[in-house]
C-alpha atoms as a PDB file:
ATOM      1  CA  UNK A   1       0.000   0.000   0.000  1.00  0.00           C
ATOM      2  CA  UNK A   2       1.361   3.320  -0.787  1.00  0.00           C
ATOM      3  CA  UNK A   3       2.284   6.149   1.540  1.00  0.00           C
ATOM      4  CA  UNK A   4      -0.242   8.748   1.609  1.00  0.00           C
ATOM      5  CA  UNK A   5       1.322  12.556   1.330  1.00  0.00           C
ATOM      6  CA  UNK A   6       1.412  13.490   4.793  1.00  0.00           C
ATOM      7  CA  UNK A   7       3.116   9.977   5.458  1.00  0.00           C
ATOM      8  CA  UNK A   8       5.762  10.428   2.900  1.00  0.00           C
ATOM      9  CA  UNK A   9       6.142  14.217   4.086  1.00  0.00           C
ATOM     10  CA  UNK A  10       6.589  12.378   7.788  1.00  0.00           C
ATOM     11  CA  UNK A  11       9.068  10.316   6.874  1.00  0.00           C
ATOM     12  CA  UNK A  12      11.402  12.590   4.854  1.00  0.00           C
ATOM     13  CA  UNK A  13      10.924  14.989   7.887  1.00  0.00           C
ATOM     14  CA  UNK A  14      12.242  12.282  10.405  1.00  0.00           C
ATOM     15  CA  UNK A  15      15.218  11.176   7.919  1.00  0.00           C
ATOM     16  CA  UNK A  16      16.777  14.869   7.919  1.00  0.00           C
ATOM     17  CA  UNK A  17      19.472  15.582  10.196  1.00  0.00           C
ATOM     18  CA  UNK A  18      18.373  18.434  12.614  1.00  0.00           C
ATOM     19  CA  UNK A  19      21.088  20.661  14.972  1.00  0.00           C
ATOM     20  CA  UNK A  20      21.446  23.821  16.171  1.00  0.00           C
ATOM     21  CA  UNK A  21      24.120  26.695  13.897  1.00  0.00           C
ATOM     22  CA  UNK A  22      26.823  25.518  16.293  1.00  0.00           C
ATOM     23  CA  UNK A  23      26.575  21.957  16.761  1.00  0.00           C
ATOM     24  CA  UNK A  24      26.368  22.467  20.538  1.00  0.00           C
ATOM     25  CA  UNK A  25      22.711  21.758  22.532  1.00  0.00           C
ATOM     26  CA  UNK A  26      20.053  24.282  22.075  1.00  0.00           C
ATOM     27  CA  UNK A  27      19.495  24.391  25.852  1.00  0.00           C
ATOM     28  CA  UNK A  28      23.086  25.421  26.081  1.00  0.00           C
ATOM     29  CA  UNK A  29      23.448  28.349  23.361  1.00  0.00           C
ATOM     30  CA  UNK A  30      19.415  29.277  23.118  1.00  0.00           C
ATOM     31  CA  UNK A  31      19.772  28.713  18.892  1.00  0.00           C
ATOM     32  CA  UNK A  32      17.323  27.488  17.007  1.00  0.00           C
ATOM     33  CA  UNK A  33      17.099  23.661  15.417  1.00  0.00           C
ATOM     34  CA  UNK A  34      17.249  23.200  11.710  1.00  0.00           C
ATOM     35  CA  UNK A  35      17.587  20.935   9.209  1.00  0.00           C
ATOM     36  CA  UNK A  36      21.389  20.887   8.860  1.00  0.00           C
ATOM     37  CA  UNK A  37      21.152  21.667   4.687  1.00  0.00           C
ATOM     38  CA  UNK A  38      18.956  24.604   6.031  1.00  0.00           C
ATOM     39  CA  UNK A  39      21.497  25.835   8.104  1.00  0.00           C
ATOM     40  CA  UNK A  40      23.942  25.099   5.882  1.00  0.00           C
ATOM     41  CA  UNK A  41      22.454  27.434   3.254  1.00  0.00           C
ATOM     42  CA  UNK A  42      21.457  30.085   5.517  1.00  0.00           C
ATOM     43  CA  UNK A  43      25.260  30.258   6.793  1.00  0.00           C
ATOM     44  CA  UNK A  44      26.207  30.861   3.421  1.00  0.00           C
ATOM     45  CA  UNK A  45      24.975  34.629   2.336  1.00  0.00           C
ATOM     46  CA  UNK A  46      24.853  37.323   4.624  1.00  0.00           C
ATOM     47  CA  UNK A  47      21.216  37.458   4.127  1.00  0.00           C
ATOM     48  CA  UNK A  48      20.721  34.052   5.281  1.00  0.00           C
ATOM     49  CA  UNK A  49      22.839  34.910   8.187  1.00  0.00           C
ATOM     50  CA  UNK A  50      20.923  37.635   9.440  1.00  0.00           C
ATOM     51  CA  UNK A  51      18.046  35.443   8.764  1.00  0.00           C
ATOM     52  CA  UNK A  52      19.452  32.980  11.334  1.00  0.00           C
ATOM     53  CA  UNK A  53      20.614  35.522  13.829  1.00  0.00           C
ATOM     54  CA  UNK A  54      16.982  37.544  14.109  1.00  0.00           C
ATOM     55  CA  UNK A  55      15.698  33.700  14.600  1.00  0.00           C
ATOM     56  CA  UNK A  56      18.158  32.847  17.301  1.00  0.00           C
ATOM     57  CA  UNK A  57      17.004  36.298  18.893  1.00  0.00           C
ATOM     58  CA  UNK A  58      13.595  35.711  18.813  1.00  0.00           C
ATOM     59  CA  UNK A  59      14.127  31.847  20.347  1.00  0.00           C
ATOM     60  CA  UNK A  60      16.091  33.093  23.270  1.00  0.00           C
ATOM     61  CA  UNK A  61      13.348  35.684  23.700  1.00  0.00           C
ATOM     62  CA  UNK A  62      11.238  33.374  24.040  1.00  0.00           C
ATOM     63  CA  UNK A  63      13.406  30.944  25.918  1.00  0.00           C
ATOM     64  CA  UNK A  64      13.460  33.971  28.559  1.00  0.00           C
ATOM     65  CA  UNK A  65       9.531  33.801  28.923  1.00  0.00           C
ATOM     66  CA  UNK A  66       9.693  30.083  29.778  1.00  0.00           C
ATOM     67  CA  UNK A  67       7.919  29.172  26.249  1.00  0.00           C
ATOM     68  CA  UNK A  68       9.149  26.346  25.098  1.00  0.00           C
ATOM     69  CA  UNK A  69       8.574  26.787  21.362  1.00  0.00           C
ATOM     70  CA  UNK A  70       9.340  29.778  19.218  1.00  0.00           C
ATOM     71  CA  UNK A  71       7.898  31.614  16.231  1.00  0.00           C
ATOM     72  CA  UNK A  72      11.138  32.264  13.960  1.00  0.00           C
ATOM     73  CA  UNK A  73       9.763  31.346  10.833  1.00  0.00           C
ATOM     74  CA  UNK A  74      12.673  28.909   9.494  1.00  0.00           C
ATOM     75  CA  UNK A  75      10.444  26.557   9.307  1.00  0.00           C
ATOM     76  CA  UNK A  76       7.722  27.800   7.337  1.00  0.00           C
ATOM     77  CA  UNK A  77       7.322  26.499   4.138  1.00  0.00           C
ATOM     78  CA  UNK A  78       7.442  28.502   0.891  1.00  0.00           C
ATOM     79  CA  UNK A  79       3.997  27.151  -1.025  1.00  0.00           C
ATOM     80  CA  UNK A  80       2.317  28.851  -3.654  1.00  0.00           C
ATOM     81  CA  UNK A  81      -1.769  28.797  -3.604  1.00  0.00           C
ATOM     82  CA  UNK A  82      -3.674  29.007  -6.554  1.00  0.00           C
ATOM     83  CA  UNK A  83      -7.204  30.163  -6.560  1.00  0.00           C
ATOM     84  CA  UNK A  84     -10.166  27.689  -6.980  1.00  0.00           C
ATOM     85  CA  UNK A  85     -12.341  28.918 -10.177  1.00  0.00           C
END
């Protein structure tokens, strides 16, 4: 029987390699976790660094206020919708 979408979206999830910019635990430096070809990319233009600086900000912010998650947005994903006619 064949995966359904959200299965097979699952399961590549759960196969990436996930870490924090430094390699060292998030509880220790208050950085975000990322897919490591995520970080990898975003460590490579100054853009993409600012990027991951304003979202290690905003995680120890929130760190600070005893939340446990944070609202970066390096996760969201980039989808395109199209209108129903």
């Amino acid at each position: 029987m064949a995966l359904k979408k959200s299965q097979k979206s699952l399961k590549k999830w759960t196969k990436q390699k996930w870490r924090t910019p430094s390699g060292k635990k998030s509880s220790e430096t208050g950085e975000v976790y990322a897919p490591s070809a995520k970080i990898k990319k975003l460590k490579s233009t100054p853009a993409g660094r600012r990027k991951l600086a304003q979202a290690n900000k905003k995680k120890r912010e929130a760190t600070k206020k005893g939340k446990q998650h944070a609202r970066h947005g390096l996760h969201k994903k980039k989808t395109t919708r199209r209108k129903k006619r």
